[in-house]
N, C-alpha and C. Protein backbone atom coordinates (compact mmCIF):
# COMPACT_ATOMS: atom_id res chain seq x y z
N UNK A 1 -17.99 -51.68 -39.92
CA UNK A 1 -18.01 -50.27 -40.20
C UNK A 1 -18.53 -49.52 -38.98
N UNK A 2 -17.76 -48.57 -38.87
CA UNK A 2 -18.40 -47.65 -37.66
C UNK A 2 -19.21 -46.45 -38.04
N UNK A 3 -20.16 -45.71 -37.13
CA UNK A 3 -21.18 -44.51 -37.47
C UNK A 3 -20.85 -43.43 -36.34
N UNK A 4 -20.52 -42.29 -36.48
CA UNK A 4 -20.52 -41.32 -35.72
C UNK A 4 -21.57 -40.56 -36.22
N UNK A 5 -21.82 -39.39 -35.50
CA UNK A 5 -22.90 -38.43 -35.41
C UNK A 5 -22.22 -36.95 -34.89
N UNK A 6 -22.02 -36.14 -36.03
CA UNK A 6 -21.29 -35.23 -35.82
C UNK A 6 -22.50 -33.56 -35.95
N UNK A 7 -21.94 -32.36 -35.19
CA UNK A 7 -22.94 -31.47 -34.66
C UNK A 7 -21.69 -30.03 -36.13
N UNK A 8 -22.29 -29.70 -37.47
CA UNK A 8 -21.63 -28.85 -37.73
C UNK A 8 -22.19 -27.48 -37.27
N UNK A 9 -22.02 -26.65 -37.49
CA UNK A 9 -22.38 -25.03 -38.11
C UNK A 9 -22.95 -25.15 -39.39
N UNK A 10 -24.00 -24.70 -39.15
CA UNK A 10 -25.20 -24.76 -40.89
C UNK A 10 -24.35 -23.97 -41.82
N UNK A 11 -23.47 -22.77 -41.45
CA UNK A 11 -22.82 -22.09 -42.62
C UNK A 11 -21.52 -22.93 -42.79
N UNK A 12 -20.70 -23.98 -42.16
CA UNK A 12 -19.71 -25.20 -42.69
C UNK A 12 -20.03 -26.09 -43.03
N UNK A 13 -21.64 -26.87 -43.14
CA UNK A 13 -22.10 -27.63 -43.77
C UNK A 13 -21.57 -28.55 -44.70
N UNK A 14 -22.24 -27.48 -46.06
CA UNK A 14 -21.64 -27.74 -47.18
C UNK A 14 -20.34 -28.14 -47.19
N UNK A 15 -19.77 -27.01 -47.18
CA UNK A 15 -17.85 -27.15 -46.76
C UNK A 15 -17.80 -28.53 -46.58
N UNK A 16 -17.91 -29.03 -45.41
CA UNK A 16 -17.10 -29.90 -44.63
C UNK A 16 -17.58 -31.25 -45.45
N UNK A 17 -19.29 -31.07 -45.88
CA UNK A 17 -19.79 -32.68 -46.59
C UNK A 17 -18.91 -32.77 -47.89
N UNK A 18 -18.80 -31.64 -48.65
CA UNK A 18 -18.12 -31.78 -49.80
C UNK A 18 -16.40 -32.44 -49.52
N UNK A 19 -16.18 -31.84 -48.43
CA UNK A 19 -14.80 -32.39 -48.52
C UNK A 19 -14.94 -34.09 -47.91
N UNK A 20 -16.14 -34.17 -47.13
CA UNK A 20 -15.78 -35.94 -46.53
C UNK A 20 -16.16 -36.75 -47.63
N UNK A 21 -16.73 -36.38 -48.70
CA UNK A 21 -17.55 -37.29 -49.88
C UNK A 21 -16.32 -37.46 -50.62
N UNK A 22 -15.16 -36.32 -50.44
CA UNK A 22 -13.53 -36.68 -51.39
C UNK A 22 -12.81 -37.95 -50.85
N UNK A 23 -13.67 -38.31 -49.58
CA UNK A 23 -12.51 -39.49 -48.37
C UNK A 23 -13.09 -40.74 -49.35
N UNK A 24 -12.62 -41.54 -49.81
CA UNK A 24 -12.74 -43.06 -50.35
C UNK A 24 -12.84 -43.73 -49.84
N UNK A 25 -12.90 -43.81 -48.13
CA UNK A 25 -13.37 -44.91 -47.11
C UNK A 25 -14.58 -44.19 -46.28
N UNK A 26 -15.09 -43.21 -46.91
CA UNK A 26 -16.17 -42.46 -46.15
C UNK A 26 -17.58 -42.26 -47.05
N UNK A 27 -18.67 -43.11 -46.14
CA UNK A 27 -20.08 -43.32 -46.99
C UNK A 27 -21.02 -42.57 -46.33
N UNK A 28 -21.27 -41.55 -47.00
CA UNK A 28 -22.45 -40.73 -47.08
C UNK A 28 -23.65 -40.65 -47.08
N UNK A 29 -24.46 -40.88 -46.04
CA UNK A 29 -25.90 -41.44 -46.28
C UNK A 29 -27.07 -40.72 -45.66
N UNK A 30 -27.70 -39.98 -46.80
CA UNK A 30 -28.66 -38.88 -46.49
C UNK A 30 -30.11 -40.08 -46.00
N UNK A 31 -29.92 -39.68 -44.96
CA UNK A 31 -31.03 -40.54 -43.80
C UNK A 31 -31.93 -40.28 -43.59
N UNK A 32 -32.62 -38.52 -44.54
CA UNK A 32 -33.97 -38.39 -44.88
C UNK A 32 -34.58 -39.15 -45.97
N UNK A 33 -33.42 -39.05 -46.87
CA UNK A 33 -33.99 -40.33 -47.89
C UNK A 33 -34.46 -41.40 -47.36
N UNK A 34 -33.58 -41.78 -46.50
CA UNK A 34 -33.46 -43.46 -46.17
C UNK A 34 -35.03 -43.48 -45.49
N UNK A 35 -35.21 -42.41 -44.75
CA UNK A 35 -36.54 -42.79 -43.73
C UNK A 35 -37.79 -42.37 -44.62
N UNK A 36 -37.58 -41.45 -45.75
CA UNK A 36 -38.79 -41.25 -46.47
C UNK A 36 -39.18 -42.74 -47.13
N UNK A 37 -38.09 -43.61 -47.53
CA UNK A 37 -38.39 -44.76 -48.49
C UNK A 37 -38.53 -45.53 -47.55
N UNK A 38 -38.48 -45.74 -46.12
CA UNK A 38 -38.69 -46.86 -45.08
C UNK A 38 -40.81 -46.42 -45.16
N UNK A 39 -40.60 -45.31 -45.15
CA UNK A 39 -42.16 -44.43 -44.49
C UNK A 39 -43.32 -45.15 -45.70
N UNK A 40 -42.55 -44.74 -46.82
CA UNK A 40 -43.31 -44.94 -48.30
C UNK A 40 -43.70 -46.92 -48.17
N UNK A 41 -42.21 -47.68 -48.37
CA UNK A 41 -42.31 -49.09 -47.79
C UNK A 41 -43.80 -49.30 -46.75
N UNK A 42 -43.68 -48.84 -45.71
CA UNK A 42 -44.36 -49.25 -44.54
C UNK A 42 -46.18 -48.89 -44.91
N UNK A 43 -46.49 -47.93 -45.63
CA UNK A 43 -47.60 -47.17 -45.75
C UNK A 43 -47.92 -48.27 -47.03
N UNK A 44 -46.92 -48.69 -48.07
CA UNK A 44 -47.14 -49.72 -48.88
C UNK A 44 -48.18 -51.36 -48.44
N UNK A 45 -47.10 -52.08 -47.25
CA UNK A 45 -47.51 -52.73 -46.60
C UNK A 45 -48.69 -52.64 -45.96
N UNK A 46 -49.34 -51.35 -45.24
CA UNK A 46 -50.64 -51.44 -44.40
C UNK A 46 -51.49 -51.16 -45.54
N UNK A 47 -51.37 -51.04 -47.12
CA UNK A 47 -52.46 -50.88 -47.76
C UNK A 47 -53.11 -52.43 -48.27
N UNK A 48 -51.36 -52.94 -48.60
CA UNK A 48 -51.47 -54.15 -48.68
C UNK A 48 -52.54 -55.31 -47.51
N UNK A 49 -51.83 -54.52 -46.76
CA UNK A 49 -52.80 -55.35 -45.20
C UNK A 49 -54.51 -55.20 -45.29
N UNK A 50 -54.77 -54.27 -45.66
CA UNK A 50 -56.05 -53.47 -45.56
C UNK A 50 -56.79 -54.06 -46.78
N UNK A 51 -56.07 -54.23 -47.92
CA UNK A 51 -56.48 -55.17 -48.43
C UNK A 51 -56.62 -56.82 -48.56
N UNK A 52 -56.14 -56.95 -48.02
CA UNK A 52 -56.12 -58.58 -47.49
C UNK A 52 -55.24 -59.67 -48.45
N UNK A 53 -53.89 -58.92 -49.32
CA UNK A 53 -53.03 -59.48 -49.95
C UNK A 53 -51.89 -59.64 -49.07
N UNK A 54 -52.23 -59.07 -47.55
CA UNK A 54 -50.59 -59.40 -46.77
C UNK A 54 -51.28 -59.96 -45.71
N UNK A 55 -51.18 -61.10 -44.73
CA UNK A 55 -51.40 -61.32 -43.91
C UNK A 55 -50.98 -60.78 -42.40
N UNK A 56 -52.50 -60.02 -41.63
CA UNK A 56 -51.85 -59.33 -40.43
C UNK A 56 -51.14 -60.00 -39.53
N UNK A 57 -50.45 -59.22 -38.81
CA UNK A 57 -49.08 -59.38 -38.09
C UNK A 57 -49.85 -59.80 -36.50
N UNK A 58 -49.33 -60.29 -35.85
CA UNK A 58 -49.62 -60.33 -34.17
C UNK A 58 -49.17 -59.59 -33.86
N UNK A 59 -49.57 -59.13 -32.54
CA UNK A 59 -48.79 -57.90 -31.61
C UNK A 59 -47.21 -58.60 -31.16
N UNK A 60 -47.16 -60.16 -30.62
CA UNK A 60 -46.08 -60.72 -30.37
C UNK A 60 -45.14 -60.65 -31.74
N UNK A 61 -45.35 -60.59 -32.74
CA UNK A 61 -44.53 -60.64 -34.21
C UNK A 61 -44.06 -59.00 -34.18
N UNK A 62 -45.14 -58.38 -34.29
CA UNK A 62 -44.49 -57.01 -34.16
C UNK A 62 -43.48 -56.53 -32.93
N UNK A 63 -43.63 -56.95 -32.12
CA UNK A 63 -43.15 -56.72 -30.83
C UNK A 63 -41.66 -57.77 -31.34
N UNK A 64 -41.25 -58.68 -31.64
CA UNK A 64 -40.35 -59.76 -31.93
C UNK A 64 -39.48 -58.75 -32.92
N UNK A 65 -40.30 -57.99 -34.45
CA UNK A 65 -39.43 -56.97 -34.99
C UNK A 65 -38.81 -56.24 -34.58
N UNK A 66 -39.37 -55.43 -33.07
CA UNK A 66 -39.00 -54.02 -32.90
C UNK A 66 -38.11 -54.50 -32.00
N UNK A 67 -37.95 -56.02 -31.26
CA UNK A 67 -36.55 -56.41 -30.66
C UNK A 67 -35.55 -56.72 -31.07
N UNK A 68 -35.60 -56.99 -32.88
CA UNK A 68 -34.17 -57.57 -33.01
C UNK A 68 -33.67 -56.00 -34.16
C-alpha cells in the first residue's frame, strides 16, 4: 500500500475527505487519533515502569526500537 501527503484549502477540506472516503480502495486514517492512543499506550507503559511491573529498557534497546 502506498501513503501520500496531500496540502488542501481548509474551506475544500471537508469536500474533498467526504468524497475520498466514497473511493473503496482508499483508507482514511485520522493520525491524531492514531498518535493520541500511541501517547496514552506509552504514558501507560512508564507508569507501569515506575511501578516495577515492566522491566526497564536499556538505552541500547531503546535506541535498537527507534532503528527499526
Amino acid at each position: 500500500m502506498k501513503q501520500i501527503t496531500l496540502t488542501i484549502a481548509e474551506n475544500k477540506f471537508k469536500t474533498f475527505l467526504d468524497f475520498i472516503k466514497t473511493l473503496n480502495y482508499v483508507e482514511v486514517v485520522d493520525t491524531k487519533a492514531v498518535a493520541i492512543k500511541e501517547l496514552q499506550n506509552s504514558l501507560k507503559q512508564v507508569k507501569l515502569i515506575q511501578s516495577g511491573k515492566l522491566p526497564k529498557k536499556s538505552i541500547d534497546q531503546l535506541l535498537d526500537e527507534f532503528s527499526n
